[in-house]
PDB file of N, CA and C in Angstrom:
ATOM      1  N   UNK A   1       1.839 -31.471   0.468  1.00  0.00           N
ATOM      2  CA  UNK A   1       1.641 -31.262   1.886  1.00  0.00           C
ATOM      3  C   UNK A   1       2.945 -31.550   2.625  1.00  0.00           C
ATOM      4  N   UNK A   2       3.443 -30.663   3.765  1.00  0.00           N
ATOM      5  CA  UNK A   2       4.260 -30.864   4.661  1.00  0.00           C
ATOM      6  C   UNK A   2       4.254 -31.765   5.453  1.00  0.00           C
ATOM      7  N   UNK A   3       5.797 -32.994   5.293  1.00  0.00           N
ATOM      8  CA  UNK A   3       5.465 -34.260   6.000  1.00  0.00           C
ATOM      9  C   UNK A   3       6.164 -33.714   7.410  1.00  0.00           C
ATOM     10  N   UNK A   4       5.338 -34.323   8.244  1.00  0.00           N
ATOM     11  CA  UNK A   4       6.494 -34.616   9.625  1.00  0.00           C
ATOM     12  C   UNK A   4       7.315 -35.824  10.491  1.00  0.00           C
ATOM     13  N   UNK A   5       8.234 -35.017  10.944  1.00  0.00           N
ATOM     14  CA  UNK A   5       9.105 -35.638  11.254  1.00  0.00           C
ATOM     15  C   UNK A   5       9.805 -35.236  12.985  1.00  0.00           C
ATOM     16  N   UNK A   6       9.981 -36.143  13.525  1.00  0.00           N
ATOM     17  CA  UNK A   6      10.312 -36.189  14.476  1.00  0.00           C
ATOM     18  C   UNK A   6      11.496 -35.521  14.987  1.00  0.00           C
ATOM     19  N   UNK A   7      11.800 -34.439  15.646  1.00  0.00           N
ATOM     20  CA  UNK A   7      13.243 -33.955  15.715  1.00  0.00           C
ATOM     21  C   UNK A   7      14.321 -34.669  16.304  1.00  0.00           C
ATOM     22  N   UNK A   8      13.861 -35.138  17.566  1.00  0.00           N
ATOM     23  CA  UNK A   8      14.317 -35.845  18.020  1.00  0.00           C
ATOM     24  C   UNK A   8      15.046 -36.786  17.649  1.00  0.00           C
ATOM     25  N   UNK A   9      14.747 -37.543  16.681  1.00  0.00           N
ATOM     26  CA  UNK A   9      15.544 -38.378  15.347  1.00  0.00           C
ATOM     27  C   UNK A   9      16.577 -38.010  14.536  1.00  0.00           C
ATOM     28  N   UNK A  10      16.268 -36.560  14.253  1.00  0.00           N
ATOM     29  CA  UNK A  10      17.312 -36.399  13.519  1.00  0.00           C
ATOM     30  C   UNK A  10      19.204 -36.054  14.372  1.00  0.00           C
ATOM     31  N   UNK A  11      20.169 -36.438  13.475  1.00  0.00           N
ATOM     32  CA  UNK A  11      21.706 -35.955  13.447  1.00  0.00           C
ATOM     33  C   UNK A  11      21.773 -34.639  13.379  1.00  0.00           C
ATOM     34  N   UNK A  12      22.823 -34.188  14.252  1.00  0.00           N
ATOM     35  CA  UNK A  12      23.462 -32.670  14.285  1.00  0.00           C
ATOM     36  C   UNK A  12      23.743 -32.185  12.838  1.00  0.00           C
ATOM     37  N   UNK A  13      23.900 -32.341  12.079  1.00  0.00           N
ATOM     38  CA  UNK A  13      24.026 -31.555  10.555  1.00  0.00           C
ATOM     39  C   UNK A  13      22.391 -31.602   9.995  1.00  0.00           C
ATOM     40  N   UNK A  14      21.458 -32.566  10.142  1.00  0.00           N
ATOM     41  CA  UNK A  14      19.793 -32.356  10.071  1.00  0.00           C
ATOM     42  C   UNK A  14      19.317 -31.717  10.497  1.00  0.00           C
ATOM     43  N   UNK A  15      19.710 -31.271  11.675  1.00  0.00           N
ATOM     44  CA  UNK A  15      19.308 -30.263  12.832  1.00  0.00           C
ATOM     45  C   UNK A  15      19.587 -28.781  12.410  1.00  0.00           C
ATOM     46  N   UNK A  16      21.037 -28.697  11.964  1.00  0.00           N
ATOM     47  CA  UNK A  16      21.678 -27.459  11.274  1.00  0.00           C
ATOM     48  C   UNK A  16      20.369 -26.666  10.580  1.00  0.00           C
ATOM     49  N   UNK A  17      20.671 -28.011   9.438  1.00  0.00           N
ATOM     50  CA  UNK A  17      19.930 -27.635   7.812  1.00  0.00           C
ATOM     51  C   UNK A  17      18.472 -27.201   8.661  1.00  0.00           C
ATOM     52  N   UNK A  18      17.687 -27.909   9.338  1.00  0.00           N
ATOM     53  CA  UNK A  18      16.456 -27.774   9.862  1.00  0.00           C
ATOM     54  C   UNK A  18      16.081 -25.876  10.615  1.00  0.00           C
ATOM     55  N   UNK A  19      17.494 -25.442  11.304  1.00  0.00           N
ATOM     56  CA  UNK A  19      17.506 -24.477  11.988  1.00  0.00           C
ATOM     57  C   UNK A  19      17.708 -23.064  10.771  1.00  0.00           C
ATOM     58  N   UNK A  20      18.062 -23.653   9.962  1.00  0.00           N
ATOM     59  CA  UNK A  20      18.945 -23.001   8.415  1.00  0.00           C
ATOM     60  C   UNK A  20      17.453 -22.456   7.907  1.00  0.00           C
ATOM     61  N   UNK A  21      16.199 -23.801   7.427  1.00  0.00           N
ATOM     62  CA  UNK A  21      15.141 -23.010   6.568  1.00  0.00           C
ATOM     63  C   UNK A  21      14.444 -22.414   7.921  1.00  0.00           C
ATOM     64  N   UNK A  22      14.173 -22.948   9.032  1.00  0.00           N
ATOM     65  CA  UNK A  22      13.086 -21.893   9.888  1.00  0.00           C
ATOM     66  C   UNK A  22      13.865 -20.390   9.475  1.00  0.00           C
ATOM     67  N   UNK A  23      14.951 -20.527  10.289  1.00  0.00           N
ATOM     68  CA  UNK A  23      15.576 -19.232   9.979  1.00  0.00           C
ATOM     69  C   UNK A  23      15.320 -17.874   8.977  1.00  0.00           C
ATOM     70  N   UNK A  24      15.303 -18.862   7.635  1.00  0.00           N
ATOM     71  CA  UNK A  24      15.067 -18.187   6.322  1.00  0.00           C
ATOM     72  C   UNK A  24      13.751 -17.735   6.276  1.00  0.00           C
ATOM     73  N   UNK A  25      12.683 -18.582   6.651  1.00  0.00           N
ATOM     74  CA  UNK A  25      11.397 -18.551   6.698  1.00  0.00           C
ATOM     75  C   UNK A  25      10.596 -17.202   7.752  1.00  0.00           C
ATOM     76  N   UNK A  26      11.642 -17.276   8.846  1.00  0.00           N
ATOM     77  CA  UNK A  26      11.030 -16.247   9.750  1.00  0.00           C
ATOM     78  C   UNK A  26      11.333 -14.921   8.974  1.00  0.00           C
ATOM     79  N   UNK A  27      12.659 -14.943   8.770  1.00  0.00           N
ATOM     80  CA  UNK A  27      13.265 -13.763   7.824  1.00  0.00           C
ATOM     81  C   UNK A  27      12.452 -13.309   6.622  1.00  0.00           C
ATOM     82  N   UNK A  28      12.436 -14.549   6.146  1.00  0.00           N
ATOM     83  CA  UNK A  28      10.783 -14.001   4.710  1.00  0.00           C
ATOM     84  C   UNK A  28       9.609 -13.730   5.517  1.00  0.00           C
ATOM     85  N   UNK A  29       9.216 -14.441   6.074  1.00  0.00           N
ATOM     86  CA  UNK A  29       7.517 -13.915   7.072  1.00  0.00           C
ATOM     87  C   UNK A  29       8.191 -12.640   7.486  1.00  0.00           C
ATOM     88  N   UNK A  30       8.782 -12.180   8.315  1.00  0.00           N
ATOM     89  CA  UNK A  30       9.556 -10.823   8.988  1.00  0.00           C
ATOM     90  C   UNK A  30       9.245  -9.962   7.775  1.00  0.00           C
ATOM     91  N   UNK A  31       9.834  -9.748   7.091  1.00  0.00           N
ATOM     92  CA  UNK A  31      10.098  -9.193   5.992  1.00  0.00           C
ATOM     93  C   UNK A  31       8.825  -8.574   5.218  1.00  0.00           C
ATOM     94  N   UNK A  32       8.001  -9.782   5.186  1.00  0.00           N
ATOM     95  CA  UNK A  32       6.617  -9.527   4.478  1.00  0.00           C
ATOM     96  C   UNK A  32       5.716  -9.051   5.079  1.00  0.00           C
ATOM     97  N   UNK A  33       5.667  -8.661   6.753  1.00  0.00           N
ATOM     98  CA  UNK A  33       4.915  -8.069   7.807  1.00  0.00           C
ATOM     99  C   UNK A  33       5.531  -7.074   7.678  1.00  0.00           C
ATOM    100  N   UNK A  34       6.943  -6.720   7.790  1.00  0.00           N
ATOM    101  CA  UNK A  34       7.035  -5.190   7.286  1.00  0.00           C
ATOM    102  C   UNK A  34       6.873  -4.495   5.976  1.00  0.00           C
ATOM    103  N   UNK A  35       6.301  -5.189   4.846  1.00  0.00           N
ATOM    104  CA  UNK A  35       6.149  -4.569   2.975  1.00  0.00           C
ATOM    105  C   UNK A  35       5.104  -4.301   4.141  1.00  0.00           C
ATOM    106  N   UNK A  36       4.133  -5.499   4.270  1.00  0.00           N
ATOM    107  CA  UNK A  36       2.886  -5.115   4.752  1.00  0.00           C
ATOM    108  C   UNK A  36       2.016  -3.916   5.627  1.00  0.00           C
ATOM    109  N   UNK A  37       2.659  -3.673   6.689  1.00  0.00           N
ATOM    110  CA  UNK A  37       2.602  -2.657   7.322  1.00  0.00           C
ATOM    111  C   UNK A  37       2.998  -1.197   6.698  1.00  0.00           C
ATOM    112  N   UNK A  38       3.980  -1.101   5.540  1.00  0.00           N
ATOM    113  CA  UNK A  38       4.584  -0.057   5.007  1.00  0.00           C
ATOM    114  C   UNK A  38       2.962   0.437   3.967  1.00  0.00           C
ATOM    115  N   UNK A  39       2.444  -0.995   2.813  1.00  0.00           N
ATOM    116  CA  UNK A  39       1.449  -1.029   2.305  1.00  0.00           C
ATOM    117  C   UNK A  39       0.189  -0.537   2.982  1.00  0.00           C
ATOM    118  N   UNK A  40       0.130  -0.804   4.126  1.00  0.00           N
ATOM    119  CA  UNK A  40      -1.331  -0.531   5.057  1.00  0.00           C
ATOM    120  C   UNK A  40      -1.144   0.621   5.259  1.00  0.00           C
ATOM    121  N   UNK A  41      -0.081   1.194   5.983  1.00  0.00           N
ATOM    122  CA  UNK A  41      -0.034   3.069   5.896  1.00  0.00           C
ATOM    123  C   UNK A  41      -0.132   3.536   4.410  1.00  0.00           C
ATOM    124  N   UNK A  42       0.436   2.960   3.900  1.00  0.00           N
ATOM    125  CA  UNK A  42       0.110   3.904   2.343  1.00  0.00           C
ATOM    126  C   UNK A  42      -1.690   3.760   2.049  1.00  0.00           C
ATOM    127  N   UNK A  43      -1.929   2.765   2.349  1.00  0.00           N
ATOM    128  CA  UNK A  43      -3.378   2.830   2.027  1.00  0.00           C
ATOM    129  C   UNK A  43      -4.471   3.529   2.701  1.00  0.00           C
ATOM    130  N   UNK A  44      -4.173   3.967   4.313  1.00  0.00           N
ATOM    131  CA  UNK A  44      -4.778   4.422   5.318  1.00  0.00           C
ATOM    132  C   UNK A  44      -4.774   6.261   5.109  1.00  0.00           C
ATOM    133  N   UNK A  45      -3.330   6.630   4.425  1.00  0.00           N
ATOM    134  CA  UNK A  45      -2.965   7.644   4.291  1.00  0.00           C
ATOM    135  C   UNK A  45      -3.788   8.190   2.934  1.00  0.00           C
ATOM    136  N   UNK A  46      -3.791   7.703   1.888  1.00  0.00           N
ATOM    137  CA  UNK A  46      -4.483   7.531   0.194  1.00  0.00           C
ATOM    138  C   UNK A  46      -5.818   7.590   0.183  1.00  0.00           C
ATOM    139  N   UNK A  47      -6.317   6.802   1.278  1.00  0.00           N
ATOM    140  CA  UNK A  47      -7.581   6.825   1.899  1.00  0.00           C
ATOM    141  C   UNK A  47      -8.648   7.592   2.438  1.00  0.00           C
ATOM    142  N   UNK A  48      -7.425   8.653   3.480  1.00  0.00           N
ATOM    143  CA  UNK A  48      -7.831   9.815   3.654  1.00  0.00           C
ATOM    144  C   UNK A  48      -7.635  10.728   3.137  1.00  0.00           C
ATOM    145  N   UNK A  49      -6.940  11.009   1.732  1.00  0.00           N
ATOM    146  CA  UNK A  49      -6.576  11.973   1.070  1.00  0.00           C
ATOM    147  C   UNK A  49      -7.741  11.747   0.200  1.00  0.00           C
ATOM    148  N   UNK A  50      -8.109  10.873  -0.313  1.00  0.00           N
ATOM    149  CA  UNK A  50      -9.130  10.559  -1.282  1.00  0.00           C
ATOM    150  C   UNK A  50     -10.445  11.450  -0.781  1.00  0.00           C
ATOM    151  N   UNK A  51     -10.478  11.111   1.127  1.00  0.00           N
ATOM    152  CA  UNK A  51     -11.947  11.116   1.344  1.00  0.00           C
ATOM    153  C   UNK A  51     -11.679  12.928   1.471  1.00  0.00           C
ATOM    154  N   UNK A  52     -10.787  13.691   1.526  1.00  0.00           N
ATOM    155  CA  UNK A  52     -10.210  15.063   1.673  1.00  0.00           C
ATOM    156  C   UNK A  52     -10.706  15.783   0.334  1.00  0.00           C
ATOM    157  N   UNK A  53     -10.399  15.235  -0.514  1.00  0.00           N
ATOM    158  CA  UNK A  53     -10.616  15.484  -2.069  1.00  0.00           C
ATOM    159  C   UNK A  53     -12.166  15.726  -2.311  1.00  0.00           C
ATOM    160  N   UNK A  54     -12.723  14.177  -1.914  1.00  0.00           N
ATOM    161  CA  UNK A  54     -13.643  14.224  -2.355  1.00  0.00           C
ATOM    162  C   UNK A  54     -14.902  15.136  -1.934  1.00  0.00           C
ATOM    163  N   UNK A  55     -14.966  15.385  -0.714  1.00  0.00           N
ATOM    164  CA  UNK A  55     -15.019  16.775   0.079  1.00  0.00           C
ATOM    165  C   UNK A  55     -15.261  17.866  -0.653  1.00  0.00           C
ATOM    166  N   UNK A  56     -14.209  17.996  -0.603  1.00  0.00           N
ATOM    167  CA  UNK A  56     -13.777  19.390  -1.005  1.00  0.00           C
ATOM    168  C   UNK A  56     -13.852  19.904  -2.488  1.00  0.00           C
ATOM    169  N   UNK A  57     -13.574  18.765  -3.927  1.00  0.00           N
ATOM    170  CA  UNK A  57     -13.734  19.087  -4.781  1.00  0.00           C
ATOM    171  C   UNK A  57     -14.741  18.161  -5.674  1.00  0.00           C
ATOM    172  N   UNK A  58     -15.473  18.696  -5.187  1.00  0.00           N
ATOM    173  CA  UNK A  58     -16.800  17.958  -5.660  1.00  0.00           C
ATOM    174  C   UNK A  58     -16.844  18.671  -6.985  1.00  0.00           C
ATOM    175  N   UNK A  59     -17.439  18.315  -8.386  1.00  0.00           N
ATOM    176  CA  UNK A  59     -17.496  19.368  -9.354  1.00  0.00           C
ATOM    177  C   UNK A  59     -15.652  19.174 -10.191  1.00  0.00           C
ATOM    178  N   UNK A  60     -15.026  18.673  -9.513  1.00  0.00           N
ATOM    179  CA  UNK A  60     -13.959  19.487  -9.948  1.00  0.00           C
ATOM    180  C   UNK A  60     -13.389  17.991 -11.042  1.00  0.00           C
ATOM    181  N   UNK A  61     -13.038  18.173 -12.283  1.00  0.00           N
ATOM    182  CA  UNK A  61     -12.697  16.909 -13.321  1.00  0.00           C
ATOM    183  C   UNK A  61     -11.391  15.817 -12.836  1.00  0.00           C
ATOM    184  N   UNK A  62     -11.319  14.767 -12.931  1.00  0.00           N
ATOM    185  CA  UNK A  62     -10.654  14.077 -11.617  1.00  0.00           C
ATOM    186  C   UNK A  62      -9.723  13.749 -12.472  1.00  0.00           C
ATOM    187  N   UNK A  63      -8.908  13.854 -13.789  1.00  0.00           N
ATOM    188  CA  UNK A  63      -8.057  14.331 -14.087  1.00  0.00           C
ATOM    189  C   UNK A  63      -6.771  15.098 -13.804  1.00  0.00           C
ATOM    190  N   UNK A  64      -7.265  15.915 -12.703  1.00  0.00           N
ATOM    191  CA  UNK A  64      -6.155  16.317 -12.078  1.00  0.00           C
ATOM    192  C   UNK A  64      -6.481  16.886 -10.975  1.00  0.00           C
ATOM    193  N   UNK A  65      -5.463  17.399 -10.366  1.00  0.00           N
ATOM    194  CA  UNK A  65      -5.823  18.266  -8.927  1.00  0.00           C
ATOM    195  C   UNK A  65      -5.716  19.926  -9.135  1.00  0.00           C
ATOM    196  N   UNK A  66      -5.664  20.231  -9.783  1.00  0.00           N
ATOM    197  CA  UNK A  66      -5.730  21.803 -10.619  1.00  0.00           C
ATOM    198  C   UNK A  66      -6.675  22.032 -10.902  1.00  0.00           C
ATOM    199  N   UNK A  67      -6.834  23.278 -10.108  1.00  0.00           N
ATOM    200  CA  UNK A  67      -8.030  23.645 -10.766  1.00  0.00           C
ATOM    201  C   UNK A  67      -7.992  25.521 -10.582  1.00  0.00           C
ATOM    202  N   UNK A  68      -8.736  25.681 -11.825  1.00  0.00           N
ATOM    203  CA  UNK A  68      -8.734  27.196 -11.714  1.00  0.00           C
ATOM    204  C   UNK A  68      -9.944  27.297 -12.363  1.00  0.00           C
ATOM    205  N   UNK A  69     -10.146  28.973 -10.984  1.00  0.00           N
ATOM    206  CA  UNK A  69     -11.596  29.653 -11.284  1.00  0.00           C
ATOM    207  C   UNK A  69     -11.748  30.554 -12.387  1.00  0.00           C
ATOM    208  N   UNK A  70     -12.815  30.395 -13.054  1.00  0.00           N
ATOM    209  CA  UNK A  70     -13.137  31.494 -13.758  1.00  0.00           C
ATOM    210  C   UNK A  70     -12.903  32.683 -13.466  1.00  0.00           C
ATOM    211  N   UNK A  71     -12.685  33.867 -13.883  1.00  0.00           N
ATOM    212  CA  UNK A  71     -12.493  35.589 -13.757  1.00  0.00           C
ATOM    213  C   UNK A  71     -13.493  35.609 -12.720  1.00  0.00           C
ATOM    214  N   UNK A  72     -14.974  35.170 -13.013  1.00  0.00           N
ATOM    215  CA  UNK A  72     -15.795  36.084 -12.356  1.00  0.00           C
ATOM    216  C   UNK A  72     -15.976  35.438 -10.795  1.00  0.00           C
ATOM    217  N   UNK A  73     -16.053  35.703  -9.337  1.00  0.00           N
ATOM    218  CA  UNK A  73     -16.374  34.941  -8.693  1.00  0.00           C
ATOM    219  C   UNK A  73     -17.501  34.353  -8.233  1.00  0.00           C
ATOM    220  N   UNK A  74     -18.528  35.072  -9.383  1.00  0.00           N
ATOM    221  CA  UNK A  74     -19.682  34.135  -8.967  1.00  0.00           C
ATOM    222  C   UNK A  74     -19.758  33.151  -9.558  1.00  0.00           C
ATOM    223  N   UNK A  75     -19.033  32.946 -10.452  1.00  0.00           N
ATOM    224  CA  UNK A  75     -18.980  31.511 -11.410  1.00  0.00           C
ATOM    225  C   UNK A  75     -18.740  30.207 -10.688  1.00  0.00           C
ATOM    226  N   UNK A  76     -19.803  29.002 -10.872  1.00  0.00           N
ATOM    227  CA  UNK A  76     -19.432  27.598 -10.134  1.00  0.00           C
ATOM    228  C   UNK A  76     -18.658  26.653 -11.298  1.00  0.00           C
ATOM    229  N   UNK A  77     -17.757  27.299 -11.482  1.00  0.00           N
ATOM    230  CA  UNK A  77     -17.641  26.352 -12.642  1.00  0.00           C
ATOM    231  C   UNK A  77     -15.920  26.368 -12.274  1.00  0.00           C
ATOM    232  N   UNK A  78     -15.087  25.373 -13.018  1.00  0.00           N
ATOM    233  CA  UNK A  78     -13.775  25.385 -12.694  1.00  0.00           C
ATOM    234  C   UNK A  78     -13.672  25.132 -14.250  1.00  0.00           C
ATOM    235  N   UNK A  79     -12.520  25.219 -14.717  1.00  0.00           N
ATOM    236  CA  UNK A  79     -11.371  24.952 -15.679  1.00  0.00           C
ATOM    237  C   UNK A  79     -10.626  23.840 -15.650  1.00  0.00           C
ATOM    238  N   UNK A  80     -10.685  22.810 -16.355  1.00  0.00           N
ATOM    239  CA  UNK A  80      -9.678  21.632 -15.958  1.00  0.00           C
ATOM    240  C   UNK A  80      -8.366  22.021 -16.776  1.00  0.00           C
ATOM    241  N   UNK A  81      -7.203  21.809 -16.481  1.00  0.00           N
ATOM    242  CA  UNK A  81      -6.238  22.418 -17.828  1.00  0.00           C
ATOM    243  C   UNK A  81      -6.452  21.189 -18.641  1.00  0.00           C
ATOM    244  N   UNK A  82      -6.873  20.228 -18.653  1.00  0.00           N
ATOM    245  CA  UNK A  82      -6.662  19.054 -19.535  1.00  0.00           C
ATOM    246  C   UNK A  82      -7.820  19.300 -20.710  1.00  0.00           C
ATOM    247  N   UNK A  83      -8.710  19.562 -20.171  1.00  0.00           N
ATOM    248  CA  UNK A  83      -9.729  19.680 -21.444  1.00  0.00           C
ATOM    249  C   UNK A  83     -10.166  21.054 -21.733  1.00  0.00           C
ATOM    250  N   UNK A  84      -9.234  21.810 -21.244  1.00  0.00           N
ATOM    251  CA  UNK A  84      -9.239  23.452 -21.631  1.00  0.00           C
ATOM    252  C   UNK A  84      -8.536  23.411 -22.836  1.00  0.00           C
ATOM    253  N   UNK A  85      -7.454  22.494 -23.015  1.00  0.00           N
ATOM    254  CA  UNK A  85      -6.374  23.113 -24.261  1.00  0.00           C
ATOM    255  C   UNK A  85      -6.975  22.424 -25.807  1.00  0.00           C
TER     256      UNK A  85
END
């Protein structure tokens, strides 16, 4: 646990070192609110691509995003290339 200490007490080179880790600390917190925010759009974006997909290719082997129709067009059926070959 983090002890405390009075600032007020401390000498100008304590003070330094003291101004030295906040510093570092905001810079790491800073830092990790922006991975974070970069992470949350990727997930918001993945999210809705997923729910786009799922939509739309219902039926279709989730293996890949390829898909091809049979010759005939009344056919409901798709082709996965993965378990075609």
């Amino acid at each position: 646990m983090a002890q405390s200490i009075n600032i007020t007490e401390l000498n100008l080179p304590q003070l330094e070192m003291l101004k030295n880790q906040l510093d570092q600390e905001v810079e790491f917190l800073s830092t990790s609110i922006a991975q974070l925010k970069v992470v949350q759009t990727k997930y918001v974006e993945a999210k809705d691509c997923l729910n786009v997909l799922n939509k739309s290719n219902e039926g279709v082997c989730l293996h890949c995003f390829h898909r091809e129709r049979i010759t005939r067009p009344t056919d409901e059926f798709y082709v996965c290339p993965w378990e075609a070959a």
